[in-house]
N, C-alpha and C. Protein backbone atom coordinates (compact mmCIF):
# COMPACT_ATOMS: atom_id res chain seq x y z
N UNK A 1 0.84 -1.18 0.00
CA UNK A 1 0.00 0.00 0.00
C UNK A 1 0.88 1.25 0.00
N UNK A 2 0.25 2.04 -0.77
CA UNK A 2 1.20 3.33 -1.24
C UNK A 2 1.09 4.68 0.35
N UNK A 3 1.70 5.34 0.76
CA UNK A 3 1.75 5.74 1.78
C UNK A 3 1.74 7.29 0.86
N UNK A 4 1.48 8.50 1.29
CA UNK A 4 1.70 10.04 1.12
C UNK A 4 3.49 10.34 0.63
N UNK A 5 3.83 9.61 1.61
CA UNK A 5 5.86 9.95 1.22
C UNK A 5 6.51 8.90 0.41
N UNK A 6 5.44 8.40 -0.34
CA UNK A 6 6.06 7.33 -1.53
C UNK A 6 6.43 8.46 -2.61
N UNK A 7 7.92 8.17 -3.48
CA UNK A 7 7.54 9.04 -4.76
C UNK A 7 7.10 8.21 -5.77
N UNK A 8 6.09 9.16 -6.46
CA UNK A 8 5.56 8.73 -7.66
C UNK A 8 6.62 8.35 -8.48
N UNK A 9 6.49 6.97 -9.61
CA UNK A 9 7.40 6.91 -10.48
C UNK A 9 6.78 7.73 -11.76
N UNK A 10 7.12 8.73 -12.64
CA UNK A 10 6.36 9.04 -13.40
C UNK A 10 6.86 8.96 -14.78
N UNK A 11 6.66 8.47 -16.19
CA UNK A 11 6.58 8.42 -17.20
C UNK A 11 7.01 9.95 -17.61
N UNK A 12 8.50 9.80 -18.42
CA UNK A 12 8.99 10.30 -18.98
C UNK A 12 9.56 10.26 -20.36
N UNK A 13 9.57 11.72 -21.19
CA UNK A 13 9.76 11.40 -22.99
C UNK A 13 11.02 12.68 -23.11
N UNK A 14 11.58 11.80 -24.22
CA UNK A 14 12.31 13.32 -24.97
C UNK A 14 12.17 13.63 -26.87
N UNK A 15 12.00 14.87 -26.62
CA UNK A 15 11.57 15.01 -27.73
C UNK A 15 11.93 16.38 -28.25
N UNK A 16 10.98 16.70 -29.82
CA UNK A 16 11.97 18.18 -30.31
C UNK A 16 10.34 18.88 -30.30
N UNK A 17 10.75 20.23 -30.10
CA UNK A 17 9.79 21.18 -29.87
C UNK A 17 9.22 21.64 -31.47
N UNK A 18 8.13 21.17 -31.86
CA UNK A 18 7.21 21.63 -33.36
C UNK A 18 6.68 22.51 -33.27
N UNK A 19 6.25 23.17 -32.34
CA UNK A 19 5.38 24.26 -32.40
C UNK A 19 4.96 24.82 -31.27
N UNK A 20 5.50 26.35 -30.96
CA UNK A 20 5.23 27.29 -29.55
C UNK A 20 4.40 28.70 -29.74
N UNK A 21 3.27 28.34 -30.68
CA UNK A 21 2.18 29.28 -30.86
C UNK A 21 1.60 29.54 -29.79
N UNK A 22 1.06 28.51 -29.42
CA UNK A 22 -0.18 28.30 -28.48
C UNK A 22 0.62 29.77 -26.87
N UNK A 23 -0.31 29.89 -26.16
CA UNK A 23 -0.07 30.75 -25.19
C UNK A 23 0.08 29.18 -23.98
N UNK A 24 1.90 29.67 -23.05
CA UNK A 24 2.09 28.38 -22.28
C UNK A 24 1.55 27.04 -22.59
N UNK A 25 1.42 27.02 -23.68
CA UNK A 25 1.46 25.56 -24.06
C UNK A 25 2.24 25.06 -25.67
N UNK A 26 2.80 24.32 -25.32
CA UNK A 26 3.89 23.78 -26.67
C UNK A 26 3.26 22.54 -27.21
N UNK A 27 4.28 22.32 -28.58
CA UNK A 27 3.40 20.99 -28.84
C UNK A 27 5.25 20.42 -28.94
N UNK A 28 5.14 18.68 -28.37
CA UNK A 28 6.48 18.08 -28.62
C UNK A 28 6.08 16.66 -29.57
N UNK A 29 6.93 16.30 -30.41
CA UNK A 29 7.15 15.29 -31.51
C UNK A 29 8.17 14.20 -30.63
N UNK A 30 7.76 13.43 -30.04
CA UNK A 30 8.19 12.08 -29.37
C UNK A 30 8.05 11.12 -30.96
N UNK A 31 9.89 10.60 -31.06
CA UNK A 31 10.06 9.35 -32.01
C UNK A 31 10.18 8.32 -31.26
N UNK A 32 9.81 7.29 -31.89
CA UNK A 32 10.47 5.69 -31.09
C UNK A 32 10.60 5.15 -32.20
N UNK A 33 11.18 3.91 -32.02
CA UNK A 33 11.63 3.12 -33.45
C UNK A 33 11.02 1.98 -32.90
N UNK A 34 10.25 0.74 -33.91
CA UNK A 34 10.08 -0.54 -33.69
C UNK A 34 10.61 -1.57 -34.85
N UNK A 35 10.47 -2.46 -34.09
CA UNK A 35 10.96 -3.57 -35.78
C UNK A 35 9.89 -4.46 -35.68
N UNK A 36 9.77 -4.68 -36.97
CA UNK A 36 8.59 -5.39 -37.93
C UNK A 36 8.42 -6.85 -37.08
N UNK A 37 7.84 -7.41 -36.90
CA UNK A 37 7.79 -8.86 -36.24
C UNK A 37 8.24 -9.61 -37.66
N UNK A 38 7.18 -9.68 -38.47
CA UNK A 38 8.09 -11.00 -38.97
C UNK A 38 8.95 -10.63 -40.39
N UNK A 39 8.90 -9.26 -40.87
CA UNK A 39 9.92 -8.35 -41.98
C UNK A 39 11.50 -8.02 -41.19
N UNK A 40 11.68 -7.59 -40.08
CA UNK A 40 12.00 -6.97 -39.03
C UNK A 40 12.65 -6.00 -39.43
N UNK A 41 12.35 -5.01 -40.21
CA UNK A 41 12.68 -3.90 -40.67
C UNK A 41 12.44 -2.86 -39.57
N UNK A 42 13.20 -1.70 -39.45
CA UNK A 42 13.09 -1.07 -38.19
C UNK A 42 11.90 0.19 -38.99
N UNK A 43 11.38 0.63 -38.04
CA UNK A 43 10.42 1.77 -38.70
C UNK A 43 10.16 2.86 -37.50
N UNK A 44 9.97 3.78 -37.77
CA UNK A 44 9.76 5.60 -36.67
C UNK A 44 8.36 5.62 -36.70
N UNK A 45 7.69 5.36 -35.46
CA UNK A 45 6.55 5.58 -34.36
C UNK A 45 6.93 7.57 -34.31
N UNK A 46 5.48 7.91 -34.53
CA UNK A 46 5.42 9.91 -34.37
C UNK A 46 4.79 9.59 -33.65
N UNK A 47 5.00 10.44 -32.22
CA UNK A 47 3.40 11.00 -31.54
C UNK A 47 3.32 12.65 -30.75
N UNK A 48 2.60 12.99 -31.32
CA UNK A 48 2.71 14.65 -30.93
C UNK A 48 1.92 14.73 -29.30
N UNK A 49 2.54 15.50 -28.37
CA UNK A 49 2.26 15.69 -26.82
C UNK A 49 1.71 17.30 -26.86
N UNK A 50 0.36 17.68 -26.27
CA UNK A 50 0.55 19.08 -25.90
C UNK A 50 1.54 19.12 -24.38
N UNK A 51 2.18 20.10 -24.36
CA UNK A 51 2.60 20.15 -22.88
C UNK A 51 2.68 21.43 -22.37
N UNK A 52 2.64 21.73 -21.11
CA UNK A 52 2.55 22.83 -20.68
C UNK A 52 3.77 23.21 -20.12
N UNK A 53 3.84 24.80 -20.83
CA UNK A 53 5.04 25.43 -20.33
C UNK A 53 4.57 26.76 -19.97
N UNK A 54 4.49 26.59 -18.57
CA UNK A 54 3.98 28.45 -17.95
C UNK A 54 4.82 29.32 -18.39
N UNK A 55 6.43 29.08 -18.25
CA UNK A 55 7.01 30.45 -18.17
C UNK A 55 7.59 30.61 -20.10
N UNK A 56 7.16 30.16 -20.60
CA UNK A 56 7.05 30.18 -22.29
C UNK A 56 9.13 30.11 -22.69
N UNK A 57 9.22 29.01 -22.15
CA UNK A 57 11.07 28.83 -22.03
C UNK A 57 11.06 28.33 -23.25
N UNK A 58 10.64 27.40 -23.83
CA UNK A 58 10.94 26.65 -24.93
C UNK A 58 10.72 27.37 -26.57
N UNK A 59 12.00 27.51 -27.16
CA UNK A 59 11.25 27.53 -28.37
C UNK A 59 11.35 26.53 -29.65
N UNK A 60 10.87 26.62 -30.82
CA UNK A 60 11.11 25.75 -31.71
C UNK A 60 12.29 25.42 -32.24
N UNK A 61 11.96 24.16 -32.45
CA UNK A 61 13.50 22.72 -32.50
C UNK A 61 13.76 22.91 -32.03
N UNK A 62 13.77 23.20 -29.87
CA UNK A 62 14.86 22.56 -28.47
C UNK A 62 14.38 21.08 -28.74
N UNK A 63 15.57 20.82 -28.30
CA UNK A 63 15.20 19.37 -27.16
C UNK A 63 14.74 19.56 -26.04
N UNK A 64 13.56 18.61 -25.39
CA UNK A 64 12.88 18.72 -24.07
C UNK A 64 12.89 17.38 -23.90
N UNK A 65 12.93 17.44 -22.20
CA UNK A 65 12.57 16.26 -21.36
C UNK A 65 10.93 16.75 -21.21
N UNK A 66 10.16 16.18 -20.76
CA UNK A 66 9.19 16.18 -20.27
C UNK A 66 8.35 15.19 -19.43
N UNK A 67 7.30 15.62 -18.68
CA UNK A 67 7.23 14.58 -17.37
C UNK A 67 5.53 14.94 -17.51
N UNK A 68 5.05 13.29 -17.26
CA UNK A 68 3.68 12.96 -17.45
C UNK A 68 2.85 13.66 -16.01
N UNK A 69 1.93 14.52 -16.03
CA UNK A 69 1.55 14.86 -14.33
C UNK A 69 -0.57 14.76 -14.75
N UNK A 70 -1.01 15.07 -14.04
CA UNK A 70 -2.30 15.61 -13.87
C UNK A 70 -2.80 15.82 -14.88
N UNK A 71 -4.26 15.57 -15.59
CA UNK A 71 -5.06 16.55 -16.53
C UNK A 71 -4.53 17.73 -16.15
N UNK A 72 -4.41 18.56 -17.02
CA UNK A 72 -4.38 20.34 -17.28
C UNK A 72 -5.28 20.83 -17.61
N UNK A 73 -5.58 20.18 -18.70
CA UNK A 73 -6.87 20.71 -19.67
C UNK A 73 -7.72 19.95 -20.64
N UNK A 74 -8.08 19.73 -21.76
CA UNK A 74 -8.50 18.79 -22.56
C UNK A 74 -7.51 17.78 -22.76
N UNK A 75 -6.52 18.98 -23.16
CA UNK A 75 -5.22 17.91 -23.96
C UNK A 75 -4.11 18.04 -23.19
N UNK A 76 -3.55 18.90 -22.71
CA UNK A 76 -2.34 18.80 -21.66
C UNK A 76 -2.54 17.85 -20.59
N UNK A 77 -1.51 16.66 -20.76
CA UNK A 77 -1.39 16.14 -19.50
C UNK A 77 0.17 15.84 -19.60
N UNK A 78 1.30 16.94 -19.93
CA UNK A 78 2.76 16.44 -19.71
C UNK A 78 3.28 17.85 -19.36
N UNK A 79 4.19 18.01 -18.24
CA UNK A 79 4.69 19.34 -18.15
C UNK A 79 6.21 19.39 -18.36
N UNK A 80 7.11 20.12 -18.78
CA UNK A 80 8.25 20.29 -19.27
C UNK A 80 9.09 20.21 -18.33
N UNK A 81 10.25 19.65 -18.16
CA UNK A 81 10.89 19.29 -17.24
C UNK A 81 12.02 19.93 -17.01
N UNK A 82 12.78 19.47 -18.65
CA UNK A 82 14.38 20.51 -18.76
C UNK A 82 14.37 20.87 -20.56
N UNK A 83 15.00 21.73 -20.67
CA UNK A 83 15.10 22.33 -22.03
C UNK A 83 17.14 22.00 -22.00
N UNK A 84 16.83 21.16 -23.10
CA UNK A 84 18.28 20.68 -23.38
C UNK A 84 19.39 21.59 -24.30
């Protein structure tokens, strides 16, 4: 049983910054690579993250860490961690 002074383990990505229109909120492009089961050709998995950045640090093409937390909003549920 999980106690108050457990830390959360939380789900973390790195990725490149596509787009910092939005007001404190960014959008990040997370790649992964898989291989084919039975071709086994390797192939690039896209998945775009909104994430929230209050103090508007990031701009387009950084590298970011980012860290999975709470609903925000509809679509934000990752907040920015470190700008690489």
């Amino acid at each position: 049983m999980k106690t108050k002074t457990d830390k959360i383990q939380r789900r973390t990505e790195k990725g490149e910054v596509v787009s910092d229109k939005m007001d404190k909120t960014i959008i990040v492009r997370v790649d992964r690579y898989a291989s084919h089961p039975k071709y086994k050709k390797r192939y690039r998995i896209t998945k775009k993250y909104f994430v929230d950045d209050p103090q508007k640090q990031a701009k387009m093409g950084d590298q970011v860490t980012i860290v999975e937390t709470r609903p925000l909003s509809r679509h934000k549920r990752w907040k920015i961690q470190q700008i690489h």
